[in-house]
Protein backbone atom coordinates (compact mmCIF):
# COMPACT_ATOMS: atom_id res chain seq x y z
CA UNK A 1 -4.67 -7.23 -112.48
CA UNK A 2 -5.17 -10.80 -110.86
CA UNK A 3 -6.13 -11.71 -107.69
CA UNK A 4 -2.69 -12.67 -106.60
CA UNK A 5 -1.31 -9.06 -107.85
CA UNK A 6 -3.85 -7.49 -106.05
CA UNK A 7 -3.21 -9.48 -102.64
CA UNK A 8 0.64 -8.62 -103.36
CA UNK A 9 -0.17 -4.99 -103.47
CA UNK A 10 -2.37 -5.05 -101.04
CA UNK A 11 0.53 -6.53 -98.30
CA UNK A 12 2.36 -4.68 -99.76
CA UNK A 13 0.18 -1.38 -99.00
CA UNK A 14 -0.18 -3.24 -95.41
CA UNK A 15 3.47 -3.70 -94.68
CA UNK A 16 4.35 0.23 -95.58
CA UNK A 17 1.41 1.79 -93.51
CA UNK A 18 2.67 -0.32 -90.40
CA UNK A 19 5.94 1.03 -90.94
CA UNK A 20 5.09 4.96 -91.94
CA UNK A 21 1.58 5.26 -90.49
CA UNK A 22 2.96 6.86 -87.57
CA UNK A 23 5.79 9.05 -89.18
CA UNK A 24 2.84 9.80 -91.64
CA UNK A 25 1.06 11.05 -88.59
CA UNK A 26 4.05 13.36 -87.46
CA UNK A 27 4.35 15.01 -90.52
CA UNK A 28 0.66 15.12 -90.50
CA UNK A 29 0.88 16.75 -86.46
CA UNK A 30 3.95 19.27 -87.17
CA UNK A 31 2.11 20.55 -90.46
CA UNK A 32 -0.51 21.09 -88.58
CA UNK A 33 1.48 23.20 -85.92
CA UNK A 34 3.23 25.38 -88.94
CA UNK A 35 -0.28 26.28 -90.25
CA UNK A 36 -1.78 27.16 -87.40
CA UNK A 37 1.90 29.34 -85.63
CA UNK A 38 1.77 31.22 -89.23
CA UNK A 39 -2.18 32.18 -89.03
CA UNK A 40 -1.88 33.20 -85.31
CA UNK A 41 1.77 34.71 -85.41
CA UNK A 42 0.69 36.60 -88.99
CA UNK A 43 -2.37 37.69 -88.78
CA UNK A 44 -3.84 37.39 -85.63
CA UNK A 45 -6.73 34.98 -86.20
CA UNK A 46 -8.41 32.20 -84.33
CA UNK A 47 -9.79 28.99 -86.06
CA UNK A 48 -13.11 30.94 -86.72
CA UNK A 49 -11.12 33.73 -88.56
CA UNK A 50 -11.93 36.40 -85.63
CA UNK A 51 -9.20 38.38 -84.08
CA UNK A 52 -7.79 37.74 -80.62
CA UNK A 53 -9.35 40.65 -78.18
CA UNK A 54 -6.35 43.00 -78.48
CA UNK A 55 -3.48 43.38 -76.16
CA UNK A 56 -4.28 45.25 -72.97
CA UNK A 57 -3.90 48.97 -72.59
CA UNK A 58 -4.83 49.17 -68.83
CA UNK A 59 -2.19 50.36 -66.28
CA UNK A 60 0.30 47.60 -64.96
CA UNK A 61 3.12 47.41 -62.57
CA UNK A 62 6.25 47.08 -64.32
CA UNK A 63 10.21 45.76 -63.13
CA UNK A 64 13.32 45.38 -65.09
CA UNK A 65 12.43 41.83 -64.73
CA UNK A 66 9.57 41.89 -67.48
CA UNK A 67 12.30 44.03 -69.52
CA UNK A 68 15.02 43.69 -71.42
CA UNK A 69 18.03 45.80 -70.33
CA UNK A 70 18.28 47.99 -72.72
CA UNK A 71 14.51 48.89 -71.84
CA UNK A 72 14.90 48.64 -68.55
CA UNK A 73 17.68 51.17 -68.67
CA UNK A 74 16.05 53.78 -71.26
CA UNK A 75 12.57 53.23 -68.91
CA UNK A 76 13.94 53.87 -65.53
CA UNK A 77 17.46 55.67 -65.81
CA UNK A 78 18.20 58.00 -63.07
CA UNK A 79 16.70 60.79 -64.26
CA UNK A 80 13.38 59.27 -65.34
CA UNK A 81 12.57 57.15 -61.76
CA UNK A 82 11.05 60.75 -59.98
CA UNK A 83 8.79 60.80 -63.45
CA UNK A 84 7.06 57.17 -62.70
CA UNK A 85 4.18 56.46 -60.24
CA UNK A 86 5.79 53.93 -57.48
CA UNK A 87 3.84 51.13 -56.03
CA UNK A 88 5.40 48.59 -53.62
CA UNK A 89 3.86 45.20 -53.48
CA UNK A 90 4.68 42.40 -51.08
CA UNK A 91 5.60 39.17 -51.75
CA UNK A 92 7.01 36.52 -49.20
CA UNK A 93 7.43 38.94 -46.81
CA UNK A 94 10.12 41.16 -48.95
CA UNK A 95 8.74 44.55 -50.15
CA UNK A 96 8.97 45.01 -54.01
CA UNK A 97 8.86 48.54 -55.58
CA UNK A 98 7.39 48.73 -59.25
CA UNK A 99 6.56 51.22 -61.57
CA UNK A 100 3.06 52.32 -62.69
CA UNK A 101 3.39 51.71 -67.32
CA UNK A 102 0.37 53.74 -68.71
CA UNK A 103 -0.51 52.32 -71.70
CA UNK A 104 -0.48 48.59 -70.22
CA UNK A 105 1.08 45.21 -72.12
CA UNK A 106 0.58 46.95 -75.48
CA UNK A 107 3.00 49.43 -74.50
CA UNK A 108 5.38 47.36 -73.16
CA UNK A 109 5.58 45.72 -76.09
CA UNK A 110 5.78 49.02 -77.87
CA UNK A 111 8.90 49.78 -75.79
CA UNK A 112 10.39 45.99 -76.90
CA UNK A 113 9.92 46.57 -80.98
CA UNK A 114 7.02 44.03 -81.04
CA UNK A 115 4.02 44.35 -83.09
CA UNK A 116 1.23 45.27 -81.38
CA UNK A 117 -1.84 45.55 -84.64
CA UNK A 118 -2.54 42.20 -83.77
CA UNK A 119 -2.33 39.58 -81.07
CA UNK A 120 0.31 37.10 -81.99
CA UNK A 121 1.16 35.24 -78.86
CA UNK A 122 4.78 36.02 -79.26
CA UNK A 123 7.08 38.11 -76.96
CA UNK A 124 10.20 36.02 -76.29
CA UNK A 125 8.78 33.18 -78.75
CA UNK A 126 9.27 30.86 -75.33
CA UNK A 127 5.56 29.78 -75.52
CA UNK A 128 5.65 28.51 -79.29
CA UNK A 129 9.11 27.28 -79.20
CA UNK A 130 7.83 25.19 -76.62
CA UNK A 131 4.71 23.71 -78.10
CA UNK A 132 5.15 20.50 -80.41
CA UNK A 133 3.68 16.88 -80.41
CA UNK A 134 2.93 15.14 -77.22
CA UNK A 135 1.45 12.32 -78.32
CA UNK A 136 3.16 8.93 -78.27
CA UNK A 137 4.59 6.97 -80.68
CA UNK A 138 1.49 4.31 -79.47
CA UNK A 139 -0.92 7.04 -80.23
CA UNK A 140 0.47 8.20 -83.46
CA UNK A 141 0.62 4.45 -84.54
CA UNK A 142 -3.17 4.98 -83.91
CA UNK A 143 -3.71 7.55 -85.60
CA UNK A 144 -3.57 10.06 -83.10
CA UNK A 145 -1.59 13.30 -82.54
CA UNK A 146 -1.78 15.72 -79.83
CA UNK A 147 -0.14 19.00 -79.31
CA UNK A 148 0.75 20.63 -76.21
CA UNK A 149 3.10 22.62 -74.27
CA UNK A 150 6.55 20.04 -73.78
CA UNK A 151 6.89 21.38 -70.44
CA UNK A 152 4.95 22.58 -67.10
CA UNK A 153 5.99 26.61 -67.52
CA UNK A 154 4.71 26.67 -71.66
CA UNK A 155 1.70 24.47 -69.93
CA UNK A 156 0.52 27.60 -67.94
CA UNK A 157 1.62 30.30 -70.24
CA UNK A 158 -0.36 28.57 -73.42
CA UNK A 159 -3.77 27.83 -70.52
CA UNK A 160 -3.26 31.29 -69.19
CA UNK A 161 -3.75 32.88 -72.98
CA UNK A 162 -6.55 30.18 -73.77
CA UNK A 163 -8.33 31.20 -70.79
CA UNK A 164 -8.04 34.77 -71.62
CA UNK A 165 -8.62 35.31 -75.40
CA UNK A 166 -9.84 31.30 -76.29
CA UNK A 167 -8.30 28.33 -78.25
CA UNK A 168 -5.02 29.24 -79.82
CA UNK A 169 -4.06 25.71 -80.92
CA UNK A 170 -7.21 25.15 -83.00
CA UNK A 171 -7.65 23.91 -87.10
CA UNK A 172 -9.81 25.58 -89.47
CA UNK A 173 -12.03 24.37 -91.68
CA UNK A 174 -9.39 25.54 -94.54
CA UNK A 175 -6.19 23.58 -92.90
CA UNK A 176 -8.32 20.76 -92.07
CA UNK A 177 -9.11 20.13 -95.69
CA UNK A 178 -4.98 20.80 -96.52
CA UNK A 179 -3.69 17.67 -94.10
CA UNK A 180 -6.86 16.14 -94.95
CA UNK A 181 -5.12 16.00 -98.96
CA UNK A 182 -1.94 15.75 -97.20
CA UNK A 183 -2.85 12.34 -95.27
CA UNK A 184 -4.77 11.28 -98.69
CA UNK A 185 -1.59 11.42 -100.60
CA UNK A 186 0.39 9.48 -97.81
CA UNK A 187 -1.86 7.17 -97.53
CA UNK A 188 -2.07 6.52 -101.67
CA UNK A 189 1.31 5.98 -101.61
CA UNK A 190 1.31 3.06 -99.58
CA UNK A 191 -0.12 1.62 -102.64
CA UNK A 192 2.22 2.73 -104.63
């Protein structure tokens, strides 16, 4: 190869990473997302390959608000209500009765058809439907990519689990070196 082929293939290789660096770093970000939803969702594992503590079998207060209705019927139809413990709570200045579950979230999930052998993060699916790429355009043009919660509510539900079980949203060694290959082969083809 001369030196004028290789300074054509090298603008060449300049012009395409200016163009796909950043859709490069996309596919690079939502890759990363996939891997990480199917170890969490699947098996339960943080980045470290531990479990999440398990779902909580302590007493809560229960309404057919954290229920669907057809649990919220079979759970509290007429002739069950005299069987539950009753605890009213107050909460701007209205009176709220609720129902003592035994058996805690675990049960509750029980009653909904969701697993329960392992923590997945995933009741309605409303947290990871709403977790994606923040990042910019700018930022993914600088090699950058950040995901988060797209809005204030999936904000508070994802820092509510971190703070109670630890990172969700973290790589492991193992999908690091995948998108590490995977950004490898991108960036060869710009060369291509």
């Amino acid at each position: 190869m001369t030196f004028d082929e290789l300074d054509n293939v090298m603008k060449r290789a300049i012009d395409r990473s200016q163009t796909n660096y950043a859709d490069t770093m996309v596919k690079i970000g939502n890759d990363a997302l996939a891997m990480i939803k199917r170890r969490v969702q699947e098996d339960g594992l943080d980045a470290q390959g531990k479990k999440f503590t398990p779902y909580s079998t302590a007493d809560m207060l229960v309404g057919c608000k954290s229920m669907n209705s057809n649990v919220c019927r079979s759970y509290f139809g007429k002739k069950n209500n005299r069987d539950h413990k009753w605890v009213t709570i107050q909460r701007g200045g209205k009176n709220y009765p609720l129902a003592v579950l035994d058996g805690g979230y675990k049960k509750l999930r029980e009653m909904h058809g969701r697993q329960t052998n392992h923590v997945d993060f995933t009741f309605t699916g409303a947290m990871w439907g709403g977790i994606s790429i923040i990042s910019s355009s700018a930022e993914h043009s600088s090699g950058i990519v950040r995901i988060g919660g797209l809005i204030d509510e999936v904000k508070q539900v994802l820092k509510g689990n971190v703070e109670k079980r630890g990172p969700i949203l973290e790589l492991n060694k193992e999908e690091l070196r995948t998108l590490t290959e995977i950004y490898k082969n991108k960036v060869k083809q710009f060369f291509i």
